[in-house]
PDB file of N, CA and C in Angstrom:
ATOM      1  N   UNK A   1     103.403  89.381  21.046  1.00  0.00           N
ATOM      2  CA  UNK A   1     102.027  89.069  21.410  1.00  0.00           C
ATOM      3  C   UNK A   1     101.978  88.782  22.897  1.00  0.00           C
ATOM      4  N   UNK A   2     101.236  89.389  23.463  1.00  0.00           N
ATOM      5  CA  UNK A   2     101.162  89.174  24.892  1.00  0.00           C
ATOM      6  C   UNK A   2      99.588  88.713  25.835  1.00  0.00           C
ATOM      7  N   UNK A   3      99.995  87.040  25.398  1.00  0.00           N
ATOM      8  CA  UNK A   3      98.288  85.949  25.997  1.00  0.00           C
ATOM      9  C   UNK A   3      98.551  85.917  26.996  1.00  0.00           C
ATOM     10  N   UNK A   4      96.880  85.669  27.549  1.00  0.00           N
ATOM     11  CA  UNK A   4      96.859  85.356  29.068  1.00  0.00           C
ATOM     12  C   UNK A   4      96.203  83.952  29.408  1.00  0.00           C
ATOM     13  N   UNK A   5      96.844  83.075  30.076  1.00  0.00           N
ATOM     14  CA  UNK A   5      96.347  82.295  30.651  1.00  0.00           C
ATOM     15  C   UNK A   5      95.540  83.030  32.276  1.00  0.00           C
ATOM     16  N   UNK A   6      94.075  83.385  31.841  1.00  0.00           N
ATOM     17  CA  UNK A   6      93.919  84.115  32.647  1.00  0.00           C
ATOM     18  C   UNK A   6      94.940  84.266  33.840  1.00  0.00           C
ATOM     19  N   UNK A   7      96.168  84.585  34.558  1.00  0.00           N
ATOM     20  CA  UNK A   7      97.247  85.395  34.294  1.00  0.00           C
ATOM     21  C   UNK A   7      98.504  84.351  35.467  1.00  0.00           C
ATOM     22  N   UNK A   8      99.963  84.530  34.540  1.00  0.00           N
ATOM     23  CA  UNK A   8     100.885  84.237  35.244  1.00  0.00           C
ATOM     24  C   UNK A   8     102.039  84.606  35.538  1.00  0.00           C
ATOM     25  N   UNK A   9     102.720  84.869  34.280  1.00  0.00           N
ATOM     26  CA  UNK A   9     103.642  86.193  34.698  1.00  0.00           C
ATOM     27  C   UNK A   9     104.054  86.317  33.344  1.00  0.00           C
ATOM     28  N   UNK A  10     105.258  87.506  32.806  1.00  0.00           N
ATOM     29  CA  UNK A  10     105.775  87.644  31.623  1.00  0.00           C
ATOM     30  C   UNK A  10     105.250  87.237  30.606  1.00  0.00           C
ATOM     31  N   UNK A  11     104.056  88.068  30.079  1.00  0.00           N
ATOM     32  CA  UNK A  11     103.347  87.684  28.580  1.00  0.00           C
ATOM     33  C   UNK A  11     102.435  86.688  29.054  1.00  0.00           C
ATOM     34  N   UNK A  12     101.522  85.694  30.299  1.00  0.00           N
ATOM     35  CA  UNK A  12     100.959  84.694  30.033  1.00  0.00           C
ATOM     36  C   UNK A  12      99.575  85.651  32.047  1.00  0.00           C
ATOM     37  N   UNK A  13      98.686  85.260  31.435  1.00  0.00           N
ATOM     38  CA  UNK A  13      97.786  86.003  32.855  1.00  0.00           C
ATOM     39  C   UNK A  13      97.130  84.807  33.437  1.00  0.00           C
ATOM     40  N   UNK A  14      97.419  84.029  35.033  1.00  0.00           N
ATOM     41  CA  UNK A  14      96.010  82.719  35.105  1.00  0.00           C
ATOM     42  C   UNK A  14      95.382  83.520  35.934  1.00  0.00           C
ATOM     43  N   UNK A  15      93.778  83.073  35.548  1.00  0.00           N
ATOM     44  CA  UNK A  15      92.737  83.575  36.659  1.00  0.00           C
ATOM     45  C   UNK A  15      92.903  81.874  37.418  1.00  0.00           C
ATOM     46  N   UNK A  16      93.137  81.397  38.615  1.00  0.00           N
ATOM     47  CA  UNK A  16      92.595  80.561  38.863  1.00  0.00           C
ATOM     48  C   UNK A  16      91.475  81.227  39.849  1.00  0.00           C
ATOM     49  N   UNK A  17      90.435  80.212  39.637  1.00  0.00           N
ATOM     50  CA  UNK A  17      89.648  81.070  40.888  1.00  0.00           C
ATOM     51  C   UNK A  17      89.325  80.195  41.711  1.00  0.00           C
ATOM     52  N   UNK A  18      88.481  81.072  42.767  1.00  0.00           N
ATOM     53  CA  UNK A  18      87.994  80.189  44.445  1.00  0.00           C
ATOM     54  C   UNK A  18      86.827  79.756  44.383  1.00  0.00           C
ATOM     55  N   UNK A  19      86.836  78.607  44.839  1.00  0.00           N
ATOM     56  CA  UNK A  19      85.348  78.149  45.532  1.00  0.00           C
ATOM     57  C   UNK A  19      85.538  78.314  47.139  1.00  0.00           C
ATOM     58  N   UNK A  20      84.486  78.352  47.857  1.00  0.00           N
ATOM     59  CA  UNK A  20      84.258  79.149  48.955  1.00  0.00           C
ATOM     60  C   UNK A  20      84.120  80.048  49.075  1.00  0.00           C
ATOM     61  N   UNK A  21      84.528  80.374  50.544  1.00  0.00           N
ATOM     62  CA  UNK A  21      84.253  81.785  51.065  1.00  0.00           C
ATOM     63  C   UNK A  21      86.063  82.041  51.886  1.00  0.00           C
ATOM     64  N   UNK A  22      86.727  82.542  51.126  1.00  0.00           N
ATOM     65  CA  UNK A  22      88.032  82.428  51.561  1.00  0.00           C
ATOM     66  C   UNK A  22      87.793  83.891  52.100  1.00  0.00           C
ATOM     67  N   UNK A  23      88.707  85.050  53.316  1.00  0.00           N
ATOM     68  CA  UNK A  23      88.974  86.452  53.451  1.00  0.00           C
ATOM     69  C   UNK A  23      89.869  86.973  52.121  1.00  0.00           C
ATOM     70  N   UNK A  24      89.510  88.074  51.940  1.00  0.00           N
ATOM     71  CA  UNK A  24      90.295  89.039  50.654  1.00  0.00           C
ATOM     72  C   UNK A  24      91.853  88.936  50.820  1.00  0.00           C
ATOM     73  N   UNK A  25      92.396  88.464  52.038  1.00  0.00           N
ATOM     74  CA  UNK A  25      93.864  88.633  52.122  1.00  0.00           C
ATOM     75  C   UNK A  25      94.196  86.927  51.524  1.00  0.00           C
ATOM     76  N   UNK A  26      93.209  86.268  51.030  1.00  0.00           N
ATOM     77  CA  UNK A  26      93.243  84.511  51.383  1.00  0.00           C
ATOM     78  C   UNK A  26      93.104  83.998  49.701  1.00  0.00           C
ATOM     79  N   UNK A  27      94.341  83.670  48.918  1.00  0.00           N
ATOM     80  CA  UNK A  27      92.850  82.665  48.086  1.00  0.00           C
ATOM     81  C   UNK A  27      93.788  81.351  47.848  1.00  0.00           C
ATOM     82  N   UNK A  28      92.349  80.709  47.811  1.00  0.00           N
ATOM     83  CA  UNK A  28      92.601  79.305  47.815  1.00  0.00           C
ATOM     84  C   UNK A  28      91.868  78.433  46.266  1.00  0.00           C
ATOM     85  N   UNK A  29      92.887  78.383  44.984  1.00  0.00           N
ATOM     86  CA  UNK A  29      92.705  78.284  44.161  1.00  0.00           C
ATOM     87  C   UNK A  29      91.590  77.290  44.105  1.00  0.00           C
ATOM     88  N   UNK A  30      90.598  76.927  42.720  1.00  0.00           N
ATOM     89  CA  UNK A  30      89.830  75.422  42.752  1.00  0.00           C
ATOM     90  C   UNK A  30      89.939  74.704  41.745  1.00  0.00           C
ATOM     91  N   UNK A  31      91.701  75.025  41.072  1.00  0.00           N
ATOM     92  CA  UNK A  31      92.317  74.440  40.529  1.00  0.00           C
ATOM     93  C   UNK A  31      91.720  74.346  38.775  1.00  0.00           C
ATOM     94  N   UNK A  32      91.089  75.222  38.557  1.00  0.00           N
ATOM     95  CA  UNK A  32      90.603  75.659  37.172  1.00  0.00           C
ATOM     96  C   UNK A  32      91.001  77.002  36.813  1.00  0.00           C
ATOM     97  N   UNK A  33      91.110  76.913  35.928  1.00  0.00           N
ATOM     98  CA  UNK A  33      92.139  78.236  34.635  1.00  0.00           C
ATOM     99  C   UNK A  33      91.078  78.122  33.655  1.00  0.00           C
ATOM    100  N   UNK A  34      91.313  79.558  33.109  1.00  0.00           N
ATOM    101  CA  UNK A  34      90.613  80.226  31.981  1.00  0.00           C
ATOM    102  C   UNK A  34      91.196  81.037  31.322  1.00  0.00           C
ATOM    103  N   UNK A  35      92.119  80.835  29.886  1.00  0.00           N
ATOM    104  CA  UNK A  35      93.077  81.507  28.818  1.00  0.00           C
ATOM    105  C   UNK A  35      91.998  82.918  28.381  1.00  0.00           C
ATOM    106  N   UNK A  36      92.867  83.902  28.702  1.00  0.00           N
ATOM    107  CA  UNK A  36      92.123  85.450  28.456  1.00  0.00           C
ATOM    108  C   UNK A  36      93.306  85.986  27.104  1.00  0.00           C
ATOM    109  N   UNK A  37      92.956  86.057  26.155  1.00  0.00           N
ATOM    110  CA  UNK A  37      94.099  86.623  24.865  1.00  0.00           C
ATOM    111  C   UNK A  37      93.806  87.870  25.152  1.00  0.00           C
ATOM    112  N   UNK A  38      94.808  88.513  25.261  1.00  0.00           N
ATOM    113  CA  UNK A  38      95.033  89.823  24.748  1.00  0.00           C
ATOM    114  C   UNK A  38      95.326  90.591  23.824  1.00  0.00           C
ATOM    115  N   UNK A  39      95.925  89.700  22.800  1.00  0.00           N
ATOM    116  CA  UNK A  39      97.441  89.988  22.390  1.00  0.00           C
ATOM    117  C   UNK A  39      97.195  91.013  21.131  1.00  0.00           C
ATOM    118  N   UNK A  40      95.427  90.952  20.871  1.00  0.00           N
ATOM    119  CA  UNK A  40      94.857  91.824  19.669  1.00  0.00           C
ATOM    120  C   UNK A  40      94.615  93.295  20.301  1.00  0.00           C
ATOM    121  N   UNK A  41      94.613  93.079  21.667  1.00  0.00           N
ATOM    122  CA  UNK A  41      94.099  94.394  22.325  1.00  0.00           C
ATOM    123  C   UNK A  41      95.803  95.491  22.347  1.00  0.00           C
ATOM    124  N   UNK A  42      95.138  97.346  22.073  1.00  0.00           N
ATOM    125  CA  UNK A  42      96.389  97.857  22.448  1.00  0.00           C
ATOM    126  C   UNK A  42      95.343  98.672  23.815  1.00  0.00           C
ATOM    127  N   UNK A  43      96.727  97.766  25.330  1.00  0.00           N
ATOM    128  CA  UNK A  43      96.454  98.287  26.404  1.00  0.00           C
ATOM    129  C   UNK A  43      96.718  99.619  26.661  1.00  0.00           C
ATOM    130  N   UNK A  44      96.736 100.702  25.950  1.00  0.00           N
ATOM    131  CA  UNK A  44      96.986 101.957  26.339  1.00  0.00           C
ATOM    132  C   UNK A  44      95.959 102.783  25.864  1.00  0.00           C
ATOM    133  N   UNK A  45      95.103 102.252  25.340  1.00  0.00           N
ATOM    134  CA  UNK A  45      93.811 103.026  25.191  1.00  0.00           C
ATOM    135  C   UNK A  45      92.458 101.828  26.339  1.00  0.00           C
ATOM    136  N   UNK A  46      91.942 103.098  26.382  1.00  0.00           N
ATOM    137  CA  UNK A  46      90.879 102.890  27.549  1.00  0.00           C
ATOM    138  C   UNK A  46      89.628 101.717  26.997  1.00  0.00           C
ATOM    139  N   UNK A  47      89.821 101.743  26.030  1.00  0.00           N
ATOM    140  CA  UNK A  47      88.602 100.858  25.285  1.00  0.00           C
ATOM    141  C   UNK A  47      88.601  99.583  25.085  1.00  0.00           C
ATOM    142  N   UNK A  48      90.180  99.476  24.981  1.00  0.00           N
ATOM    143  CA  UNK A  48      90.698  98.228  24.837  1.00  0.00           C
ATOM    144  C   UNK A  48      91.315  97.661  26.302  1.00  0.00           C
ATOM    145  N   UNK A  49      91.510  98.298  27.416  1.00  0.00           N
ATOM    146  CA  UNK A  49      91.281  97.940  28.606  1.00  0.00           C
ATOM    147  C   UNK A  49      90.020  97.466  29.356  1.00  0.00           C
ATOM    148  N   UNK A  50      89.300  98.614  28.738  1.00  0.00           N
ATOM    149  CA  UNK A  50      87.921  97.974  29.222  1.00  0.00           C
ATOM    150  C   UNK A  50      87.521  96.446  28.724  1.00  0.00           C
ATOM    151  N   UNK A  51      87.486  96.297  27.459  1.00  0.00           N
ATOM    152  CA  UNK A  51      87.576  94.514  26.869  1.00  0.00           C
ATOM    153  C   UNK A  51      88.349  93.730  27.529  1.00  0.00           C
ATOM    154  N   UNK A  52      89.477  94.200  27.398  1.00  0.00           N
ATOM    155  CA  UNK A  52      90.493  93.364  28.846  1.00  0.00           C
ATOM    156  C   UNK A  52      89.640  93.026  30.009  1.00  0.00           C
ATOM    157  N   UNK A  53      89.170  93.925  30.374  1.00  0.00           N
ATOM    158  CA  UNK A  53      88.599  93.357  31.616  1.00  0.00           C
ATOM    159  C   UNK A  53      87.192  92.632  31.664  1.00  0.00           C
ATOM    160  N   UNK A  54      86.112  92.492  30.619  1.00  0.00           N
ATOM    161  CA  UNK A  54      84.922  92.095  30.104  1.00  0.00           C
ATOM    162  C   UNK A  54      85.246  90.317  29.934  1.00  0.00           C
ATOM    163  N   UNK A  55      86.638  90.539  29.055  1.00  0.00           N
ATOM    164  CA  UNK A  55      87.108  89.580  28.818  1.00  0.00           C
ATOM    165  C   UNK A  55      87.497  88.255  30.549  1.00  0.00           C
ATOM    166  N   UNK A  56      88.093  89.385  31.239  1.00  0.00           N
ATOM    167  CA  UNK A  56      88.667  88.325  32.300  1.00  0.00           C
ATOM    168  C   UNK A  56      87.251  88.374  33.002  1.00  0.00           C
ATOM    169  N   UNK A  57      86.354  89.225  33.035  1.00  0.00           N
ATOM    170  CA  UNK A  57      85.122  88.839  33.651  1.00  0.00           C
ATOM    171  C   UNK A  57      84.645  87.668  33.402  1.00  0.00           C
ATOM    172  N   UNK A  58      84.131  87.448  31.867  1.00  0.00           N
ATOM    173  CA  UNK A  58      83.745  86.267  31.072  1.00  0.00           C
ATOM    174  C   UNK A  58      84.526  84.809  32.027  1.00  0.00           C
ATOM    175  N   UNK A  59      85.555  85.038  31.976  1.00  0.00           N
ATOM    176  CA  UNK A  59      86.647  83.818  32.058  1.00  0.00           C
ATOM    177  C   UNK A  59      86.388  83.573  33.320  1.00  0.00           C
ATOM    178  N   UNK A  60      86.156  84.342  34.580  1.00  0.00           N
ATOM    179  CA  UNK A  60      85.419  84.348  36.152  1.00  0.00           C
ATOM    180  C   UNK A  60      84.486  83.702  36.147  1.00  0.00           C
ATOM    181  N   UNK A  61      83.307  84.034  34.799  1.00  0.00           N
ATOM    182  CA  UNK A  61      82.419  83.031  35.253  1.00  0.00           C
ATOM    183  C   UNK A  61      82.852  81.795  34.710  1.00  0.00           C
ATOM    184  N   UNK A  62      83.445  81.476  33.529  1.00  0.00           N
ATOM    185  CA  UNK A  62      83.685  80.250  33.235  1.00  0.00           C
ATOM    186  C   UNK A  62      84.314  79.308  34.448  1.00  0.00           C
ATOM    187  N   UNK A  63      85.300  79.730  35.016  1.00  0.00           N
ATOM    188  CA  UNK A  63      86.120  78.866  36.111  1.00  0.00           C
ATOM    189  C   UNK A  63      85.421  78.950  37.710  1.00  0.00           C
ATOM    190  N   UNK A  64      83.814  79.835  37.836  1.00  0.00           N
ATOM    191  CA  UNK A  64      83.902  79.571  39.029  1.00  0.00           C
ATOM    192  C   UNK A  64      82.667  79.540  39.155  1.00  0.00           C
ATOM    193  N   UNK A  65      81.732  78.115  38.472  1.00  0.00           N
ATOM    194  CA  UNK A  65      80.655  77.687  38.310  1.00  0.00           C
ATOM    195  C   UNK A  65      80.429  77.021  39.597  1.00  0.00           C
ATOM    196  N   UNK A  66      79.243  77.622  40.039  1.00  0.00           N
ATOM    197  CA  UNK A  66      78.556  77.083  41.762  1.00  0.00           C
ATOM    198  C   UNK A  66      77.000  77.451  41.320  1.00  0.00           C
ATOM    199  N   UNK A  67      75.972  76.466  41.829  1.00  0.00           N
ATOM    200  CA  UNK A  67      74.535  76.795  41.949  1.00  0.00           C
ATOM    201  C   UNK A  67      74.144  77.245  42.615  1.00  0.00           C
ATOM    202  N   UNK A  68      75.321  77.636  43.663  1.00  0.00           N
ATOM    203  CA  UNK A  68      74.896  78.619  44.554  1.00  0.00           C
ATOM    204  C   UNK A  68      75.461  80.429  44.145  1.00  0.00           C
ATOM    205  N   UNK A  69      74.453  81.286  44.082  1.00  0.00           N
ATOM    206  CA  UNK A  69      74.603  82.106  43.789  1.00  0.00           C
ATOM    207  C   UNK A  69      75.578  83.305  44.918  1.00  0.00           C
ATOM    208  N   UNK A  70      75.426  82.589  45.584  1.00  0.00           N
ATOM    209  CA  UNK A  70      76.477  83.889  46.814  1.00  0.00           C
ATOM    210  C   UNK A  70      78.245  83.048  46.469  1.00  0.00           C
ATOM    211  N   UNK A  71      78.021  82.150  46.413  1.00  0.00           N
ATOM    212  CA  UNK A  71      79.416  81.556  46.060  1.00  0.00           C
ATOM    213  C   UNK A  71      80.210  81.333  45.137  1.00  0.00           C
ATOM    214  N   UNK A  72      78.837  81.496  43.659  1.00  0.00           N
ATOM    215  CA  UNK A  72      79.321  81.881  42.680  1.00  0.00           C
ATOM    216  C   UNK A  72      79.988  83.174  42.130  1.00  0.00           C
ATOM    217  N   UNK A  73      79.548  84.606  43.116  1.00  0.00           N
ATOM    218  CA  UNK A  73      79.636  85.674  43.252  1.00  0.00           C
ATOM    219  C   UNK A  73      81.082  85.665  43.645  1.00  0.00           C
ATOM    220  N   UNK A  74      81.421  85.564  44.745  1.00  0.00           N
ATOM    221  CA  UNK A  74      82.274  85.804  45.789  1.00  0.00           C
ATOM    222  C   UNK A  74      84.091  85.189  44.809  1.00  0.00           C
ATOM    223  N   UNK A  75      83.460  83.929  44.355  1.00  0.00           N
ATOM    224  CA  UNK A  75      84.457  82.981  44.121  1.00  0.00           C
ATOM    225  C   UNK A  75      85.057  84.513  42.780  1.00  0.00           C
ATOM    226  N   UNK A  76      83.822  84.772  42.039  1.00  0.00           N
ATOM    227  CA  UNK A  76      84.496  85.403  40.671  1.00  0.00           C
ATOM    228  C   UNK A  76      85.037  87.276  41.068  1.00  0.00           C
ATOM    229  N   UNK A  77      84.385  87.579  42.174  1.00  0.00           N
ATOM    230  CA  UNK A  77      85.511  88.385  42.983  1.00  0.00           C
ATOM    231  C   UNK A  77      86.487  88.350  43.631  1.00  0.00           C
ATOM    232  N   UNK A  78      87.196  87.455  44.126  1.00  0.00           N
ATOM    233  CA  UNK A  78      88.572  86.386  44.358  1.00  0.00           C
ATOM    234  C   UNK A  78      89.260  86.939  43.346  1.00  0.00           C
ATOM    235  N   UNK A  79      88.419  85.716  42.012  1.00  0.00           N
ATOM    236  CA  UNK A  79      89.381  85.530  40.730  1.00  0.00           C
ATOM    237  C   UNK A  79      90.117  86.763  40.380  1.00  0.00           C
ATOM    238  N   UNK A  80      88.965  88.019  39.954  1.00  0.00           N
ATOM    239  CA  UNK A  80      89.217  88.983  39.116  1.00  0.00           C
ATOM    240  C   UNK A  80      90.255  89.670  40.365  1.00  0.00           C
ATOM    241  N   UNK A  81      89.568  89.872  41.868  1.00  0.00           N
ATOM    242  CA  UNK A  81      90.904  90.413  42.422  1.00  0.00           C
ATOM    243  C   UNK A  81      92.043  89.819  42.181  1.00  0.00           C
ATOM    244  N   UNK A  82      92.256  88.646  42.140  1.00  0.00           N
ATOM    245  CA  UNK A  82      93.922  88.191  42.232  1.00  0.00           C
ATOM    246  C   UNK A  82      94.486  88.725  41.003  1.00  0.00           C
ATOM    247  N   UNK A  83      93.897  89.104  39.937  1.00  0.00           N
ATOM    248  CA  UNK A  83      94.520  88.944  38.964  1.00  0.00           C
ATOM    249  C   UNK A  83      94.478  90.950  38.403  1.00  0.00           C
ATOM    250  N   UNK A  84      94.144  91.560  39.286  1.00  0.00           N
ATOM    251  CA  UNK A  84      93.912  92.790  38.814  1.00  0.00           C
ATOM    252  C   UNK A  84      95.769  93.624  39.251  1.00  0.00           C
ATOM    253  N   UNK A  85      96.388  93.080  40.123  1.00  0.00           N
ATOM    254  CA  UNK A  85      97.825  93.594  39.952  1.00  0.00           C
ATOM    255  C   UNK A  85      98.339  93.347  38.629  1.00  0.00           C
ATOM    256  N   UNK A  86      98.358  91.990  37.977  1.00  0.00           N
ATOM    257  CA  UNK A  86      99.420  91.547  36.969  1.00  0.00           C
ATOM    258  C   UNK A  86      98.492  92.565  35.601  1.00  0.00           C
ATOM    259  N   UNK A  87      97.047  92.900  35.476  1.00  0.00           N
ATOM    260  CA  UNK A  87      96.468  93.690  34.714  1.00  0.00           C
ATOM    261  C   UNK A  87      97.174  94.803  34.856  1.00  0.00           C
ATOM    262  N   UNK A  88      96.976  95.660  36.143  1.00  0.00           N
ATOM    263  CA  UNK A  88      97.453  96.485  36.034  1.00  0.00           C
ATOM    264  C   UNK A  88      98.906  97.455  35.738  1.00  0.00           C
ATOM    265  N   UNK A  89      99.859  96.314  36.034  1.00  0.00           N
ATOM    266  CA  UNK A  89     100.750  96.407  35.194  1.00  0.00           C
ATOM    267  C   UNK A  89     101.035  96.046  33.830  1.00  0.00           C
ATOM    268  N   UNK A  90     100.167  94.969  33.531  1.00  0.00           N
ATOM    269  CA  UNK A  90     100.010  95.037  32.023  1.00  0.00           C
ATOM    270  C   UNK A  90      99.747  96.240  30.928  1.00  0.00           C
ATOM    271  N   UNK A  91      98.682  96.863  31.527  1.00  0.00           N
ATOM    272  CA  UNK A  91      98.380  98.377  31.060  1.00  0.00           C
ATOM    273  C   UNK A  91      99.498  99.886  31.319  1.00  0.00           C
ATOM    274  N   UNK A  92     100.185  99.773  32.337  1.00  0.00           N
ATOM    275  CA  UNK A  92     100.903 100.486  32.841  1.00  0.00           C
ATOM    276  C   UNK A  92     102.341  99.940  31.914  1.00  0.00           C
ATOM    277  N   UNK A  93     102.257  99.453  31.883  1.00  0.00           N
ATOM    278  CA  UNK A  93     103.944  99.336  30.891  1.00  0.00           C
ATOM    279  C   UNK A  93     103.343  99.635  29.416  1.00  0.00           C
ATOM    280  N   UNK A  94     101.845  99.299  28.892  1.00  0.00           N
ATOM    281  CA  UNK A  94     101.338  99.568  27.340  1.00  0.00           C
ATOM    282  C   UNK A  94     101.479 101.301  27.453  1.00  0.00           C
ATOM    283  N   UNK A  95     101.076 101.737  28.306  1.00  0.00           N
ATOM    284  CA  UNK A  95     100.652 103.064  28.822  1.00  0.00           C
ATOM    285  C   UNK A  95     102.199 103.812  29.256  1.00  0.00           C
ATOM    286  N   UNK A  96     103.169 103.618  29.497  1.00  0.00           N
ATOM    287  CA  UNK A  96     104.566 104.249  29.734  1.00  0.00           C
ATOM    288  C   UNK A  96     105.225 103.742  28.123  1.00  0.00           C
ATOM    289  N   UNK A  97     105.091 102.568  27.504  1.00  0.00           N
ATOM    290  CA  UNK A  97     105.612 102.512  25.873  1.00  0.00           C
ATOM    291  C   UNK A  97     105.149 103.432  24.620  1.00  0.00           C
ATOM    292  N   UNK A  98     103.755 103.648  25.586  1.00  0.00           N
ATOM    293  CA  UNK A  98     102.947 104.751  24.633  1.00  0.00           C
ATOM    294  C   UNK A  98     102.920 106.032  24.583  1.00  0.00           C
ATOM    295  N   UNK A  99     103.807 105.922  25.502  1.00  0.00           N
ATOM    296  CA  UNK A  99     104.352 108.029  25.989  1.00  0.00           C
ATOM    297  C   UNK A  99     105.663 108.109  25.333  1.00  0.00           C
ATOM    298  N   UNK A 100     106.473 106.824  25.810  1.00  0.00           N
ATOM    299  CA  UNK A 100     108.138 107.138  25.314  1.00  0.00           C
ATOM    300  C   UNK A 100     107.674 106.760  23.439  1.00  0.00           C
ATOM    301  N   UNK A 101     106.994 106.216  22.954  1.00  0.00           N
ATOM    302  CA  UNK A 101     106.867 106.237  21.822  1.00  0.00           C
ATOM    303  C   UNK A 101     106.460 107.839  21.217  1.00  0.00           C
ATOM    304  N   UNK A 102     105.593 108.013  21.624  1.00  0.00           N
ATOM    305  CA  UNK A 102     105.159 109.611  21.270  1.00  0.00           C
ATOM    306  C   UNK A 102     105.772 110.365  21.487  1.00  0.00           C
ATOM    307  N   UNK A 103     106.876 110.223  22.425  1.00  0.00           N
ATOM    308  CA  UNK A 103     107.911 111.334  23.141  1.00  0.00           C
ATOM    309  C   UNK A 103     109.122 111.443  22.049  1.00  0.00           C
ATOM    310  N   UNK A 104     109.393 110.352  21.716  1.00  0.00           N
ATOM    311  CA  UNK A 104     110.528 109.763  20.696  1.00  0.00           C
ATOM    312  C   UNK A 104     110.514 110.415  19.085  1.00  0.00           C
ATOM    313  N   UNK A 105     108.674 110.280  18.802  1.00  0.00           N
ATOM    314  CA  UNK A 105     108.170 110.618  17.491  1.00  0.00           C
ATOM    315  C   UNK A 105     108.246 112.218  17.540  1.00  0.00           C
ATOM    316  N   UNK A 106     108.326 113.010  18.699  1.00  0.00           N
ATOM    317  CA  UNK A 106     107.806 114.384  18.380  1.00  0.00           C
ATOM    318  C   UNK A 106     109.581 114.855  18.741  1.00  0.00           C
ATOM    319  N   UNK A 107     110.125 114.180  19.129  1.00  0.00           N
ATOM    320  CA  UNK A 107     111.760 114.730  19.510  1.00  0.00           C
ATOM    321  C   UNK A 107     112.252 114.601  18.076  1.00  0.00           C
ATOM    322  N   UNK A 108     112.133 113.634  16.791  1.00  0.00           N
ATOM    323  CA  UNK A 108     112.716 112.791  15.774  1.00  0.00           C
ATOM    324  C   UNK A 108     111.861 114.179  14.443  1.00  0.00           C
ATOM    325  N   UNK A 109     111.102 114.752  15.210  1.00  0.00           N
ATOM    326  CA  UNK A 109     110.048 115.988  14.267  1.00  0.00           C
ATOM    327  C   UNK A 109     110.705 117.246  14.956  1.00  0.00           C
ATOM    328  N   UNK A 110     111.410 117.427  15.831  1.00  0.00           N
ATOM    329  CA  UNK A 110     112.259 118.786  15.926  1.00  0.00           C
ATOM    330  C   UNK A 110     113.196 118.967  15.266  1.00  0.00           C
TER     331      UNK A 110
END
């Protein structure tokens, strides 16, 4: 099973996200986390990536509540950027298990 604390490493994902206005090369956590499960989703189909990501959207807004609307914005584009490498390898290893699996099944049928 592979949960996310919206994300941290090996099986666990944290979103922490930003308050402010940090630069894209910058983030400066605001010390709130939001648990994103995955572990029902299979990342090698597109549908269930897409939920993956609906999902860590959801969890953006949960952790990066501001009444201000430009900062509420900004902060949950931070979040979801920081956390779109450890996604994307999340999918990319579901997505290379899902080839050598199929590769394996049609070699085991010759």
């Amino acid at each position: 099973m592979f949960c996310s604390t919206l994300f941290a490493a090996l099986g666990s994902f944290a979103l922490i996200a930003t308050a402010g206005s940090a630069s894209a090369g910058e983030f400066i956590s605001n010390g709130r986390t939001s648990e994103v499960r995955h572990g029902d989703l299979n990342l090698s189909k597109a549908s269930d990536q897409r939920e993956l990501r609906q999902r860590i959207s959801r969890a953006a807004n949960q952790v990066c509540k501001s009444t201000d609307y430009a900062t509420k914005q900004a902060c949950k584009t931070q979040a979801v950027a920081h956390v779109e490498a450890p996604v994307n390898a999340a999918i990319a290893r579901a997505e290379t298990s899902e080839r050598y699996a199929d590769a394996g099944a049609k070699g085991m049928q010759n």
